[in-house]
C-alpha atoms as a PDB file:
ATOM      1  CA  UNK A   1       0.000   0.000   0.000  1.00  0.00           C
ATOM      2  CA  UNK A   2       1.447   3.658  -1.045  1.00  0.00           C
ATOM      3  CA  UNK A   3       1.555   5.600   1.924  1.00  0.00           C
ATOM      4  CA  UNK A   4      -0.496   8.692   2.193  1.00  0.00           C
ATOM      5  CA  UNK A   5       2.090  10.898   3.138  1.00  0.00           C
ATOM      6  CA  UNK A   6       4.508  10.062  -0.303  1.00  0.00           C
ATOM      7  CA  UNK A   7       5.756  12.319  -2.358  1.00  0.00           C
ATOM      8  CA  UNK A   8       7.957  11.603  -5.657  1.00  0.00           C
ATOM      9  CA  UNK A   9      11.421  12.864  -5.701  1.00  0.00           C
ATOM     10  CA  UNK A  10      11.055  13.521  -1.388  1.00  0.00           C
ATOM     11  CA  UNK A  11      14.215  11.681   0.234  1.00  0.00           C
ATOM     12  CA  UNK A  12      15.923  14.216   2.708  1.00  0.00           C
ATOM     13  CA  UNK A  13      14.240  17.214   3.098  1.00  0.00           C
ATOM     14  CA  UNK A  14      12.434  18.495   5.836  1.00  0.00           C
ATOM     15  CA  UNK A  15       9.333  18.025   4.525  1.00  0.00           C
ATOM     16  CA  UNK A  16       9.777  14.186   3.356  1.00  0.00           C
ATOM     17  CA  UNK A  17      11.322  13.256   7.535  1.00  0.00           C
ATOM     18  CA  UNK A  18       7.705  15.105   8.302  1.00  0.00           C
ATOM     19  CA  UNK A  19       6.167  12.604   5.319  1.00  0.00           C
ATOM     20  CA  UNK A  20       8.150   9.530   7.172  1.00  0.00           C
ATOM     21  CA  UNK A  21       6.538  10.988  10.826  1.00  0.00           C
ATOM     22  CA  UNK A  22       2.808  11.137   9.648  1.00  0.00           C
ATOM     23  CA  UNK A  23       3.529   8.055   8.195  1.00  0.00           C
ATOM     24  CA  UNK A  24       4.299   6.218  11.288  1.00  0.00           C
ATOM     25  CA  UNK A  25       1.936   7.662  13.230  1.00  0.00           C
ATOM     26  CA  UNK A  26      -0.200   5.868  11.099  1.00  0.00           C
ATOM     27  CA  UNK A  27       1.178   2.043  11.533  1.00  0.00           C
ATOM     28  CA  UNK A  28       1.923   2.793  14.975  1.00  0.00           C
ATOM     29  CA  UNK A  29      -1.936   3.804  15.341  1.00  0.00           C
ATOM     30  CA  UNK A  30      -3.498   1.007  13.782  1.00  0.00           C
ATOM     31  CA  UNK A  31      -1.168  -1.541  15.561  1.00  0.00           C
ATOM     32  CA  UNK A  32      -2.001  -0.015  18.863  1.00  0.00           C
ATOM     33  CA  UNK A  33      -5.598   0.395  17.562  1.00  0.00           C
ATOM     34  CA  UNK A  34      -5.992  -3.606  16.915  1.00  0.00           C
ATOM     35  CA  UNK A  35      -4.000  -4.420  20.072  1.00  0.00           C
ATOM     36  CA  UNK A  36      -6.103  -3.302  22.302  1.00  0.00           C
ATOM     37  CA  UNK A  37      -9.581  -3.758  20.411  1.00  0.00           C
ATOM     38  CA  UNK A  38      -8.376  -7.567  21.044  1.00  0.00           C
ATOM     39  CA  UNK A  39      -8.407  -7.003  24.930  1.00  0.00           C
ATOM     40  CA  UNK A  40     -11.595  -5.525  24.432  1.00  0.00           C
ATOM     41  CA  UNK A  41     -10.633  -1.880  25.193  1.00  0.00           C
ATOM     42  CA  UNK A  42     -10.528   1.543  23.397  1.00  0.00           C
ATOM     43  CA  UNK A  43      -7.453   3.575  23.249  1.00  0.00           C
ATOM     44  CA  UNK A  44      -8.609   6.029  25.801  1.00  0.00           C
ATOM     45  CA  UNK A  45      -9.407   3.053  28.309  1.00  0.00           C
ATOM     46  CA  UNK A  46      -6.081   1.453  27.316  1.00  0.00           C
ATOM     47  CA  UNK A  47      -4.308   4.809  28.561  1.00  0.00           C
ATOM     48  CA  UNK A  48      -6.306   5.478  31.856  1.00  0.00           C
ATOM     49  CA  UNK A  49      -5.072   1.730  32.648  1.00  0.00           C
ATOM     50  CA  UNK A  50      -1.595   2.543  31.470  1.00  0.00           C
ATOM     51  CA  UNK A  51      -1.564   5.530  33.633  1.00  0.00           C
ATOM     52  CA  UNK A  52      -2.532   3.432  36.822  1.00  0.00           C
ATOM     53  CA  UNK A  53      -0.001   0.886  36.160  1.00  0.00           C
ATOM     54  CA  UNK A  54       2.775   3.808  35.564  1.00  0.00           C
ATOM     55  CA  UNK A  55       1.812   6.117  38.091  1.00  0.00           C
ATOM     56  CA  UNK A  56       0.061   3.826  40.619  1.00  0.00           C
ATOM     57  CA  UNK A  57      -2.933   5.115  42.663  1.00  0.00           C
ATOM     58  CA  UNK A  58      -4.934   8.051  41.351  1.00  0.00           C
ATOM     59  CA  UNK A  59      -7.586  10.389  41.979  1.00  0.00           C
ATOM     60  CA  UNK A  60     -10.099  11.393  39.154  1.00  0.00           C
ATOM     61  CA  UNK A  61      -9.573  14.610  38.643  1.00  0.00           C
ATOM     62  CA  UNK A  62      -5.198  13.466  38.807  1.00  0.00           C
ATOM     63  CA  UNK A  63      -6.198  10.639  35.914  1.00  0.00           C
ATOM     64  CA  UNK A  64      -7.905  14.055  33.917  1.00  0.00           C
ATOM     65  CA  UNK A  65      -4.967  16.205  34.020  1.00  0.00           C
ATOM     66  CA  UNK A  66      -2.678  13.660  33.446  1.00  0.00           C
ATOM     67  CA  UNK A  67      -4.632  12.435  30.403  1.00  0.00           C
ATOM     68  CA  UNK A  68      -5.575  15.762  29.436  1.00  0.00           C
ATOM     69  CA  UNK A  69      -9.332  15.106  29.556  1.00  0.00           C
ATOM     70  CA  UNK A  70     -11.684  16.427  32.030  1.00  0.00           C
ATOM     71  CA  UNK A  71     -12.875  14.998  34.902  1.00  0.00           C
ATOM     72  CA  UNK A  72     -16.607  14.222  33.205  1.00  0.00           C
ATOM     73  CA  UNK A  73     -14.753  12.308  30.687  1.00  0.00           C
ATOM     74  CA  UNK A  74     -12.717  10.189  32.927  1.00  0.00           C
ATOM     75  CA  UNK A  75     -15.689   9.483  34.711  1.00  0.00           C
ATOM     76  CA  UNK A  76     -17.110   7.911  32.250  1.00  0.00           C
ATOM     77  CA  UNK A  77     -14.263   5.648  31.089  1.00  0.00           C
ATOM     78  CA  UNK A  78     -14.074   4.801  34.665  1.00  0.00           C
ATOM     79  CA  UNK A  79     -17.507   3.286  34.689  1.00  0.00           C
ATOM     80  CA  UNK A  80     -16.730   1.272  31.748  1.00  0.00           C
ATOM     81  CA  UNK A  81     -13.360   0.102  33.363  1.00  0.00           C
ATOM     82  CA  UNK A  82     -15.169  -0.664  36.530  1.00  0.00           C
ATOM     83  CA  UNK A  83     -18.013  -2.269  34.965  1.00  0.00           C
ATOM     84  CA  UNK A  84     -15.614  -4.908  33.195  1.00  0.00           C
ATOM     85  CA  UNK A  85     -13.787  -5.187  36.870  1.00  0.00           C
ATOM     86  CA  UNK A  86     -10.580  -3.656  35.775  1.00  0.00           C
ATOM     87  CA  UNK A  87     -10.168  -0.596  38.385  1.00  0.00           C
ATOM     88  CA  UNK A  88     -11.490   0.036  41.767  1.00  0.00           C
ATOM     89  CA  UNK A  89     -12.800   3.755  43.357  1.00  0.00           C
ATOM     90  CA  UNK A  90     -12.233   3.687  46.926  1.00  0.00           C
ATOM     91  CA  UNK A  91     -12.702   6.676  48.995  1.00  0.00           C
ATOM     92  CA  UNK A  92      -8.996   8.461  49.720  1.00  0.00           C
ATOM     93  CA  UNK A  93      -7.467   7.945  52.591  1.00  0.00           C
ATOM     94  CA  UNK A  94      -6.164  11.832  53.257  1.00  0.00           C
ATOM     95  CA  UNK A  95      -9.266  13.147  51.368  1.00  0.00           C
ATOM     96  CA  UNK A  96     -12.987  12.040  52.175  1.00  0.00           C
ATOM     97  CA  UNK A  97     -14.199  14.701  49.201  1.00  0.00           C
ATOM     98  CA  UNK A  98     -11.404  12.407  46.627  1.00  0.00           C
ATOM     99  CA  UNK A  99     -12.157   9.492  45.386  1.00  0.00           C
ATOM    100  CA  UNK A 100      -8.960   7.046  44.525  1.00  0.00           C
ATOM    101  CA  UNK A 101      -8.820   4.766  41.817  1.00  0.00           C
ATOM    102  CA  UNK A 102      -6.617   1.718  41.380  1.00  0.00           C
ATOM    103  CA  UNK A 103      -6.261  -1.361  39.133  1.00  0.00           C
ATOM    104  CA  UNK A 104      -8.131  -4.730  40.393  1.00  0.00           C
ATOM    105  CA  UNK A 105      -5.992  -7.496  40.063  1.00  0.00           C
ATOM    106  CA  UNK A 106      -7.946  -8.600  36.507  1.00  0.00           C
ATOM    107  CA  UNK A 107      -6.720  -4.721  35.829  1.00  0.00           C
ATOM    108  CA  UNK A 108      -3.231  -5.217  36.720  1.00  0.00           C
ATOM    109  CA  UNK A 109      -2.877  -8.995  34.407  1.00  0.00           C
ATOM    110  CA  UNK A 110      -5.065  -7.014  31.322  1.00  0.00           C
ATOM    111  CA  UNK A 111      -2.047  -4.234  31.644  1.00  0.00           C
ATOM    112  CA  UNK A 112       0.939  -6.582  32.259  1.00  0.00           C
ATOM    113  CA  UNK A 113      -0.279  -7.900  29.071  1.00  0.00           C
ATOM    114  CA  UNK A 114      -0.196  -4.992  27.167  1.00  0.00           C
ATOM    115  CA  UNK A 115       3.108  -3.653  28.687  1.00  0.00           C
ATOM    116  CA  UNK A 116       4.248  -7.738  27.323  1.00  0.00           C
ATOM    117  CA  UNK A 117       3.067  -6.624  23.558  1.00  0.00           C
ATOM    118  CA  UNK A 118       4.836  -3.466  23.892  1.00  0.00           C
ATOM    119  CA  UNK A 119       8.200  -5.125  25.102  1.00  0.00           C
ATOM    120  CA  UNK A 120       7.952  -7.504  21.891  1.00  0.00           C
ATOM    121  CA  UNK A 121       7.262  -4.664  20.011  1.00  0.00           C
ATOM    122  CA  UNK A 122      10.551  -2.902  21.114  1.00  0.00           C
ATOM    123  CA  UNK A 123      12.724  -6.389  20.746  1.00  0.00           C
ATOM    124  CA  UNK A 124      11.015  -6.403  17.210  1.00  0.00           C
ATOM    125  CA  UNK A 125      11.905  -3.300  16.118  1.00  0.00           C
ATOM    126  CA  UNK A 126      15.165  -2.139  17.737  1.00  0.00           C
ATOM    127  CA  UNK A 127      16.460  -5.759  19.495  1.00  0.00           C
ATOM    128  CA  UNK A 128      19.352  -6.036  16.925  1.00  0.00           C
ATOM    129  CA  UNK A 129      20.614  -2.482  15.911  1.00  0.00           C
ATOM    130  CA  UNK A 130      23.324  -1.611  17.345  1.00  0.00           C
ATOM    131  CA  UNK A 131      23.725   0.841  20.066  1.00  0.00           C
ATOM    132  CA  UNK A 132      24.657   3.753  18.006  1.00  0.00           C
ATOM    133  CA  UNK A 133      21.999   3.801  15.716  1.00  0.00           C
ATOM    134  CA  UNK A 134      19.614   3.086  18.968  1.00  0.00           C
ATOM    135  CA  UNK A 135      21.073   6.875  20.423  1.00  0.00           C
ATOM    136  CA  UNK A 136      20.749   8.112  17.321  1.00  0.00           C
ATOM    137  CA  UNK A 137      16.670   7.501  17.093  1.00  0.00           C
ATOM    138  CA  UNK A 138      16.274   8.041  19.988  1.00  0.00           C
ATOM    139  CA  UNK A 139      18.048  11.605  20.037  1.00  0.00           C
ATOM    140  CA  UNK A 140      15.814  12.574  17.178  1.00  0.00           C
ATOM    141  CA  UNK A 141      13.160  11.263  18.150  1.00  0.00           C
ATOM    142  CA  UNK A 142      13.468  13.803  21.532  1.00  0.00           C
ATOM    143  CA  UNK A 143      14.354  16.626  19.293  1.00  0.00           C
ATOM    144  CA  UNK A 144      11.005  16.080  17.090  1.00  0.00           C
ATOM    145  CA  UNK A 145       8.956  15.414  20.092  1.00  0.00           C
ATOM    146  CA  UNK A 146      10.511  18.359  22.148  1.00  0.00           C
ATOM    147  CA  UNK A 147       9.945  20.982  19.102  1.00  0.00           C
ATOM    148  CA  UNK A 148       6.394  18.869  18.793  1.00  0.00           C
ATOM    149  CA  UNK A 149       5.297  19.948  21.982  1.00  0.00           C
ATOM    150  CA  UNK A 150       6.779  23.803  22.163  1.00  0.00           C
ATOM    151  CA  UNK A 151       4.935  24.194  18.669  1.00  0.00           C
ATOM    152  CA  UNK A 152       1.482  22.459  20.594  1.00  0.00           C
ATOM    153  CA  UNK A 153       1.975  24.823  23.357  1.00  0.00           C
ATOM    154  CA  UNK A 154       2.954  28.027  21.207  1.00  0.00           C
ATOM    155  CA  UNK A 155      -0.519  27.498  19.489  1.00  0.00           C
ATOM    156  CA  UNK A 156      -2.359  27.356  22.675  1.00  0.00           C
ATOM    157  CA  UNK A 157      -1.120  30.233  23.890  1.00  0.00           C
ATOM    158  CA  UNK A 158      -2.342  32.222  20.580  1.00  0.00           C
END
């Protein structure tokens, strides 16, 4: 399939390393897309679980700002999450206006899965190339994203 992003005659310039980025966005999308449609999760619910398994314990309104959604919609991925007995709310300890939510132990298994995929992934892709090259994507890769985000927050700003 001819990527969507191609242009003829495009090898080094700015633009075509832009073409190459939109263009793995897309593979990287789908896979993630179709690994977690077969654990029976969205890609929002996939990252409130990843978040819990990362960070640990969270309140609702920490799981918003940390996923950049609001509260309301965190609320509602929680009752799906809960519903399929993947994360518990329990009232906080410190704060009885907080509520804290945590992965159930089918929570913490669904997520040790997906953290399994992603280390295959990573032996896939990188398991063999030798350590220079490895610094070298990964340096460019936190150049891109670091520009990515100033540009994001630039615009926000405006």
């Amino acid at each position: 399939m001819k990527p969507l992003h191609d242009r003829p005659g495009e090898t080094t310039s700015a633009s075509a390393s832009l073409n190459r980025l939109f263009e793995l966005a897309e593979v990287l999308g789908a896979l993630m897309e179709r690994g977690v449609a077969e654990r029976g999760l969205t890609r929002a619910r996939a990252g409130l679980l990843w978040a819990l398994l990362h960070h640990g314990p969270m309140t609702q309104r920490a799981l918003a700002a940390h996923l950049r959604v609001t509260p309301r919609n965190v609320t509602g991925l929680l009752d799906a999450l809960q519903a399929d007995g993947l994360v518990a709310r329990e009232p906080h300890p410190d704060d009885r206006r907080a509520t804290l939510v945590t992965l159930t132990e089918p929570g913490r298994t669904l997520t040790a899965g997906l953290q399994a995929g992603r280390d295959e992934l990573a032996a896939h892709l990188f398991g063999d190339l030798p350590a220079a090259q490895l610094t070298a994507i990964q340096d460019g890769l936190e150049t891109v994203i670091d520009r990515l985000r100033a540009t994001d927050e630039a615009r926000r700003r405006e």
